[in-house]
C-alpha atoms as a PDB file:
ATOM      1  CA  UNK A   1      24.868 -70.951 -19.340  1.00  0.00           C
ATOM      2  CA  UNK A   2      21.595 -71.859 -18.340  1.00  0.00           C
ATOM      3  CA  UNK A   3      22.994 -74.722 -16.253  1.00  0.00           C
ATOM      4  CA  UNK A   4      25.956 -72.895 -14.309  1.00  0.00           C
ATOM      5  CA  UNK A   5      23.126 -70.620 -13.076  1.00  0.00           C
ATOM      6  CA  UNK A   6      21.298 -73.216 -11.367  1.00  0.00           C
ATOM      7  CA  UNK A   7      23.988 -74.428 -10.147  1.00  0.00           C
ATOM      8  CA  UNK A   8      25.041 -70.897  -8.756  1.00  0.00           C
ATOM      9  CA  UNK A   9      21.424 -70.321  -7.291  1.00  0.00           C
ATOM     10  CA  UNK A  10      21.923 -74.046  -5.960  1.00  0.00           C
ATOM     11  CA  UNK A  11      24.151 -72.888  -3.171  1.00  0.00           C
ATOM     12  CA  UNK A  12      21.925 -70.878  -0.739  1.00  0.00           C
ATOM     13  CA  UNK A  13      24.746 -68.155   0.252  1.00  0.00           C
ATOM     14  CA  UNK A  14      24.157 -67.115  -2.852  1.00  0.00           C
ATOM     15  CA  UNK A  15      22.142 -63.809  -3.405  1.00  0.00           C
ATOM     16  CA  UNK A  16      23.214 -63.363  -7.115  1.00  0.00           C
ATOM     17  CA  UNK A  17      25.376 -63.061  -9.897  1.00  0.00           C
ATOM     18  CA  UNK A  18      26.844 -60.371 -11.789  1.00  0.00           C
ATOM     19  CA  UNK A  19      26.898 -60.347 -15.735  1.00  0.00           C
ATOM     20  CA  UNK A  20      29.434 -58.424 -17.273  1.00  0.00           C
ATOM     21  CA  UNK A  21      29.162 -58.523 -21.519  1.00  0.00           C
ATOM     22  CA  UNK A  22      32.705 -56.749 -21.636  1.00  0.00           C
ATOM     23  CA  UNK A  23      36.025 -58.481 -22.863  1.00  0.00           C
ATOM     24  CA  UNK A  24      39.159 -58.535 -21.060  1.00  0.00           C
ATOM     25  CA  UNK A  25      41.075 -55.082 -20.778  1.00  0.00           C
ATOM     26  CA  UNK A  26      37.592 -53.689 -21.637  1.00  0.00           C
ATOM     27  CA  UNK A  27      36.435 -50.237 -20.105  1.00  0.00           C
ATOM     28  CA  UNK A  28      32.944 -50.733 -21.096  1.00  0.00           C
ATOM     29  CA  UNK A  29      32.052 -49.477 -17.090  1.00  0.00           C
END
């Protein structure tokens, strides 16, 4: 996980990422 971050923060458009700890067909929001 730690790797796919940097490599998301790599690219400078973007800003940053949103973590969601829910399943699918959750309705933990």
């Amino acid at each position: 996980m730690e790797t796919a971050i940097q490599e998301i923060f790599a690219d400078e458009r973007a800003e940053y990422i949103q973590v969601h700890n829910a399943g699918p067909g959750c309705y933990n929001c």
